[in-house]
Protein backbone atom coordinates (compact mmCIF):
# COMPACT_ATOMS: atom_id res chain seq x y z
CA UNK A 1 114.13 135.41 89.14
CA UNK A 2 116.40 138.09 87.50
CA UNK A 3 115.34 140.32 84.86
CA UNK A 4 117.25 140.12 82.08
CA UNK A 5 117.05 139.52 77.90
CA UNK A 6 116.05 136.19 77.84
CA UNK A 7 113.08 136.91 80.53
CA UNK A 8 110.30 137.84 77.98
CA UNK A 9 111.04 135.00 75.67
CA UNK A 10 110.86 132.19 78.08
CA UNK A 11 107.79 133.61 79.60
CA UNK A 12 106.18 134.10 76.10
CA UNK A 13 107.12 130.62 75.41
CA UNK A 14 105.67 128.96 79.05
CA UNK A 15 102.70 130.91 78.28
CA UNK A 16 102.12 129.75 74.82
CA UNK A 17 102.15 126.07 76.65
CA UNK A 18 99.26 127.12 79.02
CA UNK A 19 97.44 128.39 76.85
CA UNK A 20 95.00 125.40 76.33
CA UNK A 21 91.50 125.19 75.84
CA UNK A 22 90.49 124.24 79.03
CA UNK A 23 91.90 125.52 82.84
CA UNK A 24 94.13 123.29 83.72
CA UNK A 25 96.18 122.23 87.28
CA UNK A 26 99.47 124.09 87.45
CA UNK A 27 102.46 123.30 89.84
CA UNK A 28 105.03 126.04 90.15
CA UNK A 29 108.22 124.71 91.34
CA UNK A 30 110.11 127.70 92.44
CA UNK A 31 111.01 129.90 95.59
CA UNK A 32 108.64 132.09 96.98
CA UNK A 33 107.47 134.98 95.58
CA UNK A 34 109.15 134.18 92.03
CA UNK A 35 108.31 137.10 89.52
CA UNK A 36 108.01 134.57 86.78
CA UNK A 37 106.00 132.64 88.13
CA UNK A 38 103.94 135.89 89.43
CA UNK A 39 103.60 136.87 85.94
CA UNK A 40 102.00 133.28 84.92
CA UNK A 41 99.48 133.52 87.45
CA UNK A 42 98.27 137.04 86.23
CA UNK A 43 98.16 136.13 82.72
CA UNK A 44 95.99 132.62 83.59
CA UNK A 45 93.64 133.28 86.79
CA UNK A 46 91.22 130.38 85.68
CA UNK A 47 94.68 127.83 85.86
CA UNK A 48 94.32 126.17 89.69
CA UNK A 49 97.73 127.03 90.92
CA UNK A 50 99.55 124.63 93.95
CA UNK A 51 102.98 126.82 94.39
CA UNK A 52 106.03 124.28 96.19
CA UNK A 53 109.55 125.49 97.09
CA UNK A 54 112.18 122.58 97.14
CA UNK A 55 115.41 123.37 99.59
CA UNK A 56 117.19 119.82 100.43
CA UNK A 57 114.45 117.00 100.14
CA UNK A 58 111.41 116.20 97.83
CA UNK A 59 109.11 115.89 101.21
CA UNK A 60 106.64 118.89 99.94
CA UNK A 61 105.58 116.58 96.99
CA UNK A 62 104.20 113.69 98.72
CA UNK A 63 100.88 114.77 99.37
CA UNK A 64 100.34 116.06 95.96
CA UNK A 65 98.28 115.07 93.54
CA UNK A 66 98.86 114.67 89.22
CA UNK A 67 98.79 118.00 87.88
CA UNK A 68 98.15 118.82 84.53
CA UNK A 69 101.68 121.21 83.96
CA UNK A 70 104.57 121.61 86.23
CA UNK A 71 106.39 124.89 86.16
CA UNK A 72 109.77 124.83 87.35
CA UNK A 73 111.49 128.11 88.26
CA UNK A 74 115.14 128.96 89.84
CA UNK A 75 115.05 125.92 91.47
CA UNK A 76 117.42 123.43 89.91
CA UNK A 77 120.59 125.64 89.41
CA UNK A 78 120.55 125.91 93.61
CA UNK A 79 119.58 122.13 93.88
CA UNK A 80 122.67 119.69 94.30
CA UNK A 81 122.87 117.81 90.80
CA UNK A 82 121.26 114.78 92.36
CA UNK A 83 118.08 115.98 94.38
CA UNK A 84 117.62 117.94 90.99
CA UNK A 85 117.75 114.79 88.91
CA UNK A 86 115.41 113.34 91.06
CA UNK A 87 112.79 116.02 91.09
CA UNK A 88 112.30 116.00 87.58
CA UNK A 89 112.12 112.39 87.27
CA UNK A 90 109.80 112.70 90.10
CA UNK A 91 107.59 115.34 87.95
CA UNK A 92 107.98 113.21 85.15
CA UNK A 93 107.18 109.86 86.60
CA UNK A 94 104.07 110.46 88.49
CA UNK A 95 103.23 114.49 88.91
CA UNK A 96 102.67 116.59 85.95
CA UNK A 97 101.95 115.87 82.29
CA UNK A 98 103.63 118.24 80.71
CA UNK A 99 107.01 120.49 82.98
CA UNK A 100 108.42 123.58 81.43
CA UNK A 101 112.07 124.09 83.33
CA UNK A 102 113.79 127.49 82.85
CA UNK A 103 117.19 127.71 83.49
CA UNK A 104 119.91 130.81 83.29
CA UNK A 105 121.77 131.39 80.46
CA UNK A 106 125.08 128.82 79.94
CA UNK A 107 127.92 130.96 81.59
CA UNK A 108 131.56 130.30 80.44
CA UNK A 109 132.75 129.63 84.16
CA UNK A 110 135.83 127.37 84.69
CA UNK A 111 135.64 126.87 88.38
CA UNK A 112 131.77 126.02 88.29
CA UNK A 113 131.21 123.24 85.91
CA UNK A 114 127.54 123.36 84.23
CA UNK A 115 125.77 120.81 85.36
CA UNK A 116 122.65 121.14 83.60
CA UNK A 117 123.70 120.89 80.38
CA UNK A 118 121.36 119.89 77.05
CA UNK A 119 122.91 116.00 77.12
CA UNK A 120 121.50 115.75 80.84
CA UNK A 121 118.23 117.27 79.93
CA UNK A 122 117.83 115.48 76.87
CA UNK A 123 118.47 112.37 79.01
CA UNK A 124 115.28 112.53 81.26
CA UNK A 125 113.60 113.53 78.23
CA UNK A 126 113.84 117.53 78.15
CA UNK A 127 113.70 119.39 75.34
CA UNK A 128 115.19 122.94 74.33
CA UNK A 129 112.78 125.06 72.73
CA UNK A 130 114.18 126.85 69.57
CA UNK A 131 113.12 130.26 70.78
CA UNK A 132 115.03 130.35 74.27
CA UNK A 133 117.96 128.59 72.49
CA UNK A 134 120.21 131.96 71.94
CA UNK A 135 123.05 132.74 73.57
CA UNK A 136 123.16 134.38 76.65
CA UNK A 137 119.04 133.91 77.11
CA UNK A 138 117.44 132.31 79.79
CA UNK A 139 116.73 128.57 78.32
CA UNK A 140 113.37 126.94 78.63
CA UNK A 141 113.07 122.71 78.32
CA UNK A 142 109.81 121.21 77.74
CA UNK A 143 108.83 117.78 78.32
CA UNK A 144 105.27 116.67 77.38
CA UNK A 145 104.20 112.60 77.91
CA UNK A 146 102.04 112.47 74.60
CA UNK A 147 105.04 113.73 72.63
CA UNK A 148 108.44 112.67 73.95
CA UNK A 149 108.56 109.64 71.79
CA UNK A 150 107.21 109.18 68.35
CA UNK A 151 106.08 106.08 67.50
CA UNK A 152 108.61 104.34 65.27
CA UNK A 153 107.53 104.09 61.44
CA UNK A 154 107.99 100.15 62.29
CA UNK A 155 105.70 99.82 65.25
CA UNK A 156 103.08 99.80 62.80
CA UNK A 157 99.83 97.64 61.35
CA UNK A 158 101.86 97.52 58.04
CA UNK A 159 104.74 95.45 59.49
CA UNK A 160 104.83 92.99 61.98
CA UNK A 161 101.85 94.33 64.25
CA UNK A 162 99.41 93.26 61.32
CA UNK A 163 97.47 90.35 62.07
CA UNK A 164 96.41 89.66 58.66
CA UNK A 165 99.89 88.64 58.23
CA UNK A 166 100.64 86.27 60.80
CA UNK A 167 100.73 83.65 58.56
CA UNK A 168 102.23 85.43 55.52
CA UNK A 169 105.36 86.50 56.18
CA UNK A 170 108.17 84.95 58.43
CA UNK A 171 111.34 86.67 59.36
């Protein structure tokens, strides 16, 4: 992890997101001995860490089991686009909860397109958090299952999904 700007905001921000009320199951995604993720483990001792390096295949996350947060740390910007895509779908789908990804800051590089850009995140449901969002700062995405998706002010007991109105109203 390099030190830079952006560092302490996206840490403050990740640990704002563990801090809950209870300890909680925490996968770091990132290379060995990642300061960031060094730092998070200091700061929440009671948290029951499971640490997991990814090089060229998902094989180290078969035999894991749901975890409450997934942490992912200098890992997707050296992943081809591809194994990257599927390892947060992966964490997504079936391991973690809730993922907090930190990326670099967006460089202005014509020879090396971005490839994780805010479209791509947004796509697999990622989120930017406001904070991290300046230029030239480290950028943290947040996905969390309960809130990804609002319900639709449709997909309600007032419309359609009433029952006392089955036989009211057709459409």
């Amino acid at each position: 992890m390099n030190s830079g700007p952006g560092v302490a905001s996206w840490l403050d921000e990740a640990a704002a997101l563990l801090c809950l009320p209870r300890p909680v199951s925490v996968l770091a995604v990132a290379p060995p001995h990642t300061r960031g993720v060094a730092t998070l483990q200091r700061l929440f001792p009671a948290h029951r860490w499971r640490d997991v390096h990814i090089v060229d295949s998902l094989d180290p996350l078969a035999e894991l089991d749901v975890c409450d947060v997934a942490v992912v740390i200098d890992t997707l910007e050296h992943l081809d686009f591809a194994l990257g895509e599927q390892l947060l779908a992966r964490l997504r789908d079936v391991l973690a909860r809730q993922i907090c990804v930190v990326l670099p800051p967006v460089r202005e590089a014509p020879e090396q397109p971005i490839q994780w850009t805010p479209s791509r995140l947004a796509a697999l449901g990622f989120n930017l958090t406001g904070q991290t969002a300046a230029r030239g700062a480290e950028r943290l995405y947040y996905y969390d299952v309960a809130t990804y998706k609002p319900d639709p002010d449709w997909l309600n007991s007032r419309h359609w999904a009433n029952p006392k109105r089955w036989n009211k109203a057709r459409w």
